[in-house]
N, C-alpha and C. Protein backbone atom coordinates (compact mmCIF):
# COMPACT_ATOMS: atom_id res chain seq x y z
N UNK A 1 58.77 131.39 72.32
CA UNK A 1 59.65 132.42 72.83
C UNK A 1 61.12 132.11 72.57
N UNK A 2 61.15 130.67 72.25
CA UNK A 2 63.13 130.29 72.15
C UNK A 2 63.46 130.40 70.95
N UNK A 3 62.33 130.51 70.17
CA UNK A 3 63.09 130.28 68.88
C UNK A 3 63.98 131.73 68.64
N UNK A 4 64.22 132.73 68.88
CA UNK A 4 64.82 133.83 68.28
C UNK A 4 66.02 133.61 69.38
N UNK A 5 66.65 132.99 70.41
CA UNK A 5 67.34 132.61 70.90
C UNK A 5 68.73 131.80 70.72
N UNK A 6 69.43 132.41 70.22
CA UNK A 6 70.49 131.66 69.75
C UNK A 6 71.56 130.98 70.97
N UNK A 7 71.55 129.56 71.17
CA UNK A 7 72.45 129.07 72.23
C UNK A 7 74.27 128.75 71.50
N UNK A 8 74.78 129.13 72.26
CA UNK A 8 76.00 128.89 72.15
C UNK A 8 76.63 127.05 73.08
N UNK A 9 76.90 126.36 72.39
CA UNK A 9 77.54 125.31 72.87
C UNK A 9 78.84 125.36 73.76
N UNK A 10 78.42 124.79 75.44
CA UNK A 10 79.53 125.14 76.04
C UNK A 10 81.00 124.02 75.89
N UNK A 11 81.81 124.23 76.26
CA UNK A 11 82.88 123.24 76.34
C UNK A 11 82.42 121.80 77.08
N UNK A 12 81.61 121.88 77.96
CA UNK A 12 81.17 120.00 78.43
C UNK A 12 80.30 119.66 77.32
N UNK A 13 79.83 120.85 76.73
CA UNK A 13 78.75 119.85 75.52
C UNK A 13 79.56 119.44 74.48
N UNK A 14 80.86 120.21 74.19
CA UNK A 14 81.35 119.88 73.01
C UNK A 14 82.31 118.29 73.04
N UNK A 15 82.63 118.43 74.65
CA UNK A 15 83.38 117.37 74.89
C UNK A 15 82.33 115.95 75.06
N UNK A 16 80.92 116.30 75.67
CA UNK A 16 79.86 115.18 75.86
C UNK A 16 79.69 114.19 74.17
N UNK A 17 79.76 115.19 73.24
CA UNK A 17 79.81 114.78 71.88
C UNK A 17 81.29 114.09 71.31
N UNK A 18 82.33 114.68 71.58
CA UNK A 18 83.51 114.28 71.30
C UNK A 18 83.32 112.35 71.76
N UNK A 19 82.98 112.16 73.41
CA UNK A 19 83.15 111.16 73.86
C UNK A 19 82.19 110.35 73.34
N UNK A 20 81.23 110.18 73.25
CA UNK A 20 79.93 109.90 72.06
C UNK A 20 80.80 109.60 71.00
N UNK A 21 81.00 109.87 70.17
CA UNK A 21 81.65 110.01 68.70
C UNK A 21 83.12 109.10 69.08
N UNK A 22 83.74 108.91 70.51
CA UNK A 22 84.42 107.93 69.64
C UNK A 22 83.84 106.41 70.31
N UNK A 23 82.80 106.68 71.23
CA UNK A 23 82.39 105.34 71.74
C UNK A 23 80.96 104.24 70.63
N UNK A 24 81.31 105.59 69.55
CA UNK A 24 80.49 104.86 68.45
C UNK A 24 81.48 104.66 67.17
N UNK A 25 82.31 104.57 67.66
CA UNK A 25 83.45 104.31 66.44
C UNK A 25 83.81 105.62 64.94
N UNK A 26 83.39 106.89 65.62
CA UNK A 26 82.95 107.46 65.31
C UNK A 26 84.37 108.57 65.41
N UNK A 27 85.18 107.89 65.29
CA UNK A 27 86.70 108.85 65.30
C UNK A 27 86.98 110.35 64.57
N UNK A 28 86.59 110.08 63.12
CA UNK A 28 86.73 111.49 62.46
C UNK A 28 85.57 112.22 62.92
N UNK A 29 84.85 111.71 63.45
CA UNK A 29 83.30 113.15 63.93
C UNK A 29 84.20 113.44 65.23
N UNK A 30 84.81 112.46 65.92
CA UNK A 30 85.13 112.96 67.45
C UNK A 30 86.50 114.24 66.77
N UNK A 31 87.30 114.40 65.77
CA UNK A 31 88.39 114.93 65.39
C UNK A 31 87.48 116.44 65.03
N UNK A 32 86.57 115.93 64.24
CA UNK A 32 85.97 117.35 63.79
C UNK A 32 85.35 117.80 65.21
N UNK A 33 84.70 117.22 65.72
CA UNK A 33 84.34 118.20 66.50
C UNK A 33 85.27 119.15 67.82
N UNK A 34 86.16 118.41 68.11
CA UNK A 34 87.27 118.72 68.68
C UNK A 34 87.76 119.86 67.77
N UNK A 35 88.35 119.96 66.85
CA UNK A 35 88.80 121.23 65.89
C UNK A 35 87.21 122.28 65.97
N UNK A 36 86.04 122.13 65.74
CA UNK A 36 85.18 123.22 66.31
C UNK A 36 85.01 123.85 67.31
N UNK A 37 85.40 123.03 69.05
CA UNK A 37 85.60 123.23 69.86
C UNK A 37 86.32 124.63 69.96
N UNK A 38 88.12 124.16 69.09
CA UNK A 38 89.21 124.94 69.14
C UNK A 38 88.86 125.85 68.81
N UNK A 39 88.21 126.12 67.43
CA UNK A 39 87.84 127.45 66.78
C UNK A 39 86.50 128.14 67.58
N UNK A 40 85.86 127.65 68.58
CA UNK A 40 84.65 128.32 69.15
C UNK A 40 85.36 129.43 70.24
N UNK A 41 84.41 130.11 70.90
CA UNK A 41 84.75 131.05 71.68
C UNK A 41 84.76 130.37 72.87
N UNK A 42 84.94 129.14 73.24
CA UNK A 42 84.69 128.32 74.25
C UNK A 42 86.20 128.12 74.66
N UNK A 43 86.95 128.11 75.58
CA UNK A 43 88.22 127.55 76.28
C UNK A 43 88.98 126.24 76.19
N UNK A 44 89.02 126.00 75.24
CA UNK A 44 89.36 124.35 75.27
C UNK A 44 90.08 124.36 76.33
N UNK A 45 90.48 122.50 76.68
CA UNK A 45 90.64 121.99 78.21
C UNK A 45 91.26 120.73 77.87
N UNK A 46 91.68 119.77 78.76
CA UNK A 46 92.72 118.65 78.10
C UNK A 46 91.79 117.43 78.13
N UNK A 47 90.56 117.74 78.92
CA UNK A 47 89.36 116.58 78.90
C UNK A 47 88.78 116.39 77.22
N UNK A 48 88.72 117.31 76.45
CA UNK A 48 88.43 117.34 74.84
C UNK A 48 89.44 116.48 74.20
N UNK A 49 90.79 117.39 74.55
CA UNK A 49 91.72 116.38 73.47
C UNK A 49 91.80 115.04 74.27
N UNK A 50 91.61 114.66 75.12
CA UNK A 50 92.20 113.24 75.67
C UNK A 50 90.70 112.23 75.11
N UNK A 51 89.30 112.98 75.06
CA UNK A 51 88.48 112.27 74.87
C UNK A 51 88.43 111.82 73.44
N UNK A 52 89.60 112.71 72.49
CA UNK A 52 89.55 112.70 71.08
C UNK A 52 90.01 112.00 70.96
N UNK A 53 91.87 111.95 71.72
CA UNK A 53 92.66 110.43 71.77
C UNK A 53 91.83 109.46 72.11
N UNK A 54 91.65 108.94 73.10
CA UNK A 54 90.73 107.76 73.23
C UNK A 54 89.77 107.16 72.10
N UNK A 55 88.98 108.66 71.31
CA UNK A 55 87.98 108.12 70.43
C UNK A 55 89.14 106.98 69.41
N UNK A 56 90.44 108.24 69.05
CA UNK A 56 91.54 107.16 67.74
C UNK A 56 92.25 106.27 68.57
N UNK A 57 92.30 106.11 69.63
CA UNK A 57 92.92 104.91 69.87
C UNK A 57 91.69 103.59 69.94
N UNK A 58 90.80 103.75 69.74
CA UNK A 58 89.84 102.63 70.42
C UNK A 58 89.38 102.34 69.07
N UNK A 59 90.05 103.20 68.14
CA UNK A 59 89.87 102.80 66.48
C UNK A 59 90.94 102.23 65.68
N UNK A 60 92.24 101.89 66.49
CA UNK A 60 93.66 101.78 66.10
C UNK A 60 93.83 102.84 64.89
N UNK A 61 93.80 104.00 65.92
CA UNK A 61 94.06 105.50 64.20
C UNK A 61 95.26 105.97 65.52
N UNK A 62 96.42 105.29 65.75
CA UNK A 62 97.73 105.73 66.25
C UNK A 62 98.22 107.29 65.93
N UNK A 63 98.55 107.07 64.97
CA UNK A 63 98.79 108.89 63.82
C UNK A 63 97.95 109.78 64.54
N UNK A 64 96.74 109.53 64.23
CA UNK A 64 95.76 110.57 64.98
C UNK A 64 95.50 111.03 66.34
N UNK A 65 96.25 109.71 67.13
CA UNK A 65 95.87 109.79 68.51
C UNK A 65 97.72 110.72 68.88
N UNK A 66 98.27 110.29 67.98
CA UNK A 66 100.13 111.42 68.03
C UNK A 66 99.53 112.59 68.26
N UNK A 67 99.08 112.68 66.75
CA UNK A 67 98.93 113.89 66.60
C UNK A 67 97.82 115.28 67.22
N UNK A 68 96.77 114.63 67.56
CA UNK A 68 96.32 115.31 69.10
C UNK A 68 96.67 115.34 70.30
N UNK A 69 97.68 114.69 70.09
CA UNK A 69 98.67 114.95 71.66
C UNK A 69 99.66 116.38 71.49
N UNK A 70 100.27 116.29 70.45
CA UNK A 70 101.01 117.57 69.92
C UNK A 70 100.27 118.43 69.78
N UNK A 71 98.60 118.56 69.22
CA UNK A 71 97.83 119.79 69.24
C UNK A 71 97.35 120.44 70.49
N UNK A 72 97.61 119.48 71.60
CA UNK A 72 97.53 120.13 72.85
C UNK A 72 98.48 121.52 73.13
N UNK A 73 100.04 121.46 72.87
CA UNK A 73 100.48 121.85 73.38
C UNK A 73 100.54 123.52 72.19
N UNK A 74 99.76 123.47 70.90
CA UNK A 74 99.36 124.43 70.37
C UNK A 74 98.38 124.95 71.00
N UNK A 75 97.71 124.19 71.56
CA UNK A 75 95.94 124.96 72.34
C UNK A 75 96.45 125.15 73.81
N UNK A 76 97.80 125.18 73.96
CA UNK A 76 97.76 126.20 75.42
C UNK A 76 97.44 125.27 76.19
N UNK A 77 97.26 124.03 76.22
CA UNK A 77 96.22 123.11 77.23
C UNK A 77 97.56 121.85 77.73
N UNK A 78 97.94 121.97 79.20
CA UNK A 78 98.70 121.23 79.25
C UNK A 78 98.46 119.82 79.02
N UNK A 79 99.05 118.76 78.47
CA UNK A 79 99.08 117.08 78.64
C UNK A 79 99.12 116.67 80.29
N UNK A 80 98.31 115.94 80.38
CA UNK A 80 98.29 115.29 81.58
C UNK A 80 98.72 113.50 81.24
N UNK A 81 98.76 112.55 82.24
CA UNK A 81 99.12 111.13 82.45
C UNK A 81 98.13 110.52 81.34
N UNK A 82 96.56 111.10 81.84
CA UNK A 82 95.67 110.02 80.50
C UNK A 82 96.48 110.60 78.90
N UNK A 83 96.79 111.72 78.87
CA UNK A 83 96.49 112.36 77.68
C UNK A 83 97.81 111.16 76.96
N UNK A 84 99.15 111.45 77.72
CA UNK A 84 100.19 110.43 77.55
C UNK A 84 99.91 108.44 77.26
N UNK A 85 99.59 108.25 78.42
CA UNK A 85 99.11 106.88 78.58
C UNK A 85 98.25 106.84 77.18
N UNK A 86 96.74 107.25 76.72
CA UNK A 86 96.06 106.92 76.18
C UNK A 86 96.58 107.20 74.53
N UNK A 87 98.00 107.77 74.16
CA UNK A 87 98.63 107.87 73.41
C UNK A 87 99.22 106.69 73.05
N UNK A 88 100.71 106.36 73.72
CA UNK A 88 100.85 105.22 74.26
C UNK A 88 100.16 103.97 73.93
N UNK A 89 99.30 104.10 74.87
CA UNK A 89 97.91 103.08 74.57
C UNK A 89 97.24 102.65 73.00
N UNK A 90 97.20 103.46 72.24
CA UNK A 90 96.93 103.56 70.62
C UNK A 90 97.99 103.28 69.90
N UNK A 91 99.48 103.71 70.53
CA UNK A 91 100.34 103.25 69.55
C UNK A 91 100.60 101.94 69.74
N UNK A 92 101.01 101.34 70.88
CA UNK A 92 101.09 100.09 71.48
C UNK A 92 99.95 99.13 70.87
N UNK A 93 98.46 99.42 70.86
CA UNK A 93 97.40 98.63 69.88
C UNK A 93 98.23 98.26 68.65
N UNK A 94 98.47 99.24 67.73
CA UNK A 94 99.19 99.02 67.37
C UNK A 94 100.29 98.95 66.10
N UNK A 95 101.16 98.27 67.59
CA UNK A 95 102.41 97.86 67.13
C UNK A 95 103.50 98.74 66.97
N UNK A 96 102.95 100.23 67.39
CA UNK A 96 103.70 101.36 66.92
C UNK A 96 104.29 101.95 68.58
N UNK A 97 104.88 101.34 69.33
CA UNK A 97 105.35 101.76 70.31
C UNK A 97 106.82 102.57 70.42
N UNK A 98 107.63 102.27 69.31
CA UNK A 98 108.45 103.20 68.86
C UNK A 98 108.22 104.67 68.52
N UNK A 99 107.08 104.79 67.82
CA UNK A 99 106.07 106.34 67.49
C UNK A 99 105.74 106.82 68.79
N UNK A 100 105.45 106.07 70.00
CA UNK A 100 104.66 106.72 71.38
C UNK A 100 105.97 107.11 72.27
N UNK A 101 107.30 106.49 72.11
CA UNK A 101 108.15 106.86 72.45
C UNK A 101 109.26 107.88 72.15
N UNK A 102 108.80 107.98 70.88
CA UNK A 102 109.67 109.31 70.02
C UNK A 102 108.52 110.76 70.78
N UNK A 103 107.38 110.92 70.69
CA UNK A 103 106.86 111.55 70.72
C UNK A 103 106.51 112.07 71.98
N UNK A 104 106.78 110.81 73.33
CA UNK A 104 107.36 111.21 74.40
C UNK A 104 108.67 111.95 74.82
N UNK A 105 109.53 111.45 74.28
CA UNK A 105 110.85 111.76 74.54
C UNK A 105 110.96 112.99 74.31
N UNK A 106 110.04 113.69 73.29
CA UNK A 106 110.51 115.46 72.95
C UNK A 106 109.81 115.92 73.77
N UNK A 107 108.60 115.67 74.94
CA UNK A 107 108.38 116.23 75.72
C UNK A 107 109.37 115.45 77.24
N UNK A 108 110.48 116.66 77.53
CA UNK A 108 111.61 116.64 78.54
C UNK A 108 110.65 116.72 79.77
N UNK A 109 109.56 117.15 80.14
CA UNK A 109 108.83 117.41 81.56
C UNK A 109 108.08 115.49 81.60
N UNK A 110 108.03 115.16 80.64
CA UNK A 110 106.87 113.81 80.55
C UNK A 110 107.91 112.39 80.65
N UNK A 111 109.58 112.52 80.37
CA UNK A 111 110.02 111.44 80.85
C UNK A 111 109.95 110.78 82.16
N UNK A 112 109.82 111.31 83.42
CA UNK A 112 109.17 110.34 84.50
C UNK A 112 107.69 109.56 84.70
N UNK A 113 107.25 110.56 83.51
CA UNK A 113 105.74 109.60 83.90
C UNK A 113 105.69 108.62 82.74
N UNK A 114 106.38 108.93 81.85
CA UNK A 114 107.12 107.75 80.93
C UNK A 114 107.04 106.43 81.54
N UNK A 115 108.46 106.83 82.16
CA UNK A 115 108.62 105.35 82.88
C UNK A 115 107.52 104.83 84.22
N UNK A 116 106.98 105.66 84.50
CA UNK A 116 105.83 104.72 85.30
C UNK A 116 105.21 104.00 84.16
N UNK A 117 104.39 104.79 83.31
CA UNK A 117 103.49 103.99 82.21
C UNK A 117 104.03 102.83 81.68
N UNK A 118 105.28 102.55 81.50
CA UNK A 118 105.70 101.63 80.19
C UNK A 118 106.27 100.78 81.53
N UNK A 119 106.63 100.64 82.63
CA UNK A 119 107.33 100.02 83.82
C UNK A 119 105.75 99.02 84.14
């Protein structure tokens, strides 16, 4: 009876996979699937991109973990403390803590939680 049933993947499944993918070192599957997410009819949420950061930071892919911090604020999805910190966190691995600080600084709402993180 299921087979003529077409399921649509909700946003916790897409994110259950994202986090999977980077706890297997598995960074560019956690990136792609995150960009399918975006393009699905599903709502993206800041639990996807932060689980994407995490996947590139726990891979030292810094660049990547920037640059899904900035695609947040294209997907409508505000940055929260992990999303920052676990940025941070990837550039600091490393060595690139100058990059986590430039990229803080242009967000004007995120300099106080700045200085908690790096304090």
């Amino acid at each position: 009876e299921m087979q003529g049933v077409a399921l649509e993947p909700s946003t916790i499944s897409y994110i259950a996979v994202i986090s999977a993918c980077g706890k297997c070192d598995e960074w560019e599957w956690a990136l792609i699937i995150l960009a399918e997410l975006l393009h699905s009819r599903q709502e993206p949420d800041v639990i996807g991109h932060n689980s994407a950061i995490n996947a590139c930071a726990r891979n030292s892919h810094w660049e990547w973990a920037v640059s899904t911090l900035s695609c947040l604020h294209v997907s409508w999805v505000e940055p929260n403390i992990i999303s920052y910190s676990s940025t941070i966190s990837a550039c600091e691995k490393c060595e690139q803590v100058g990059a986590a600080f430039e990229t803080a600084v242009r967000d004007t709402s995120f300099c106080p939680v700045l200085l908690r993180v790096v304090v």
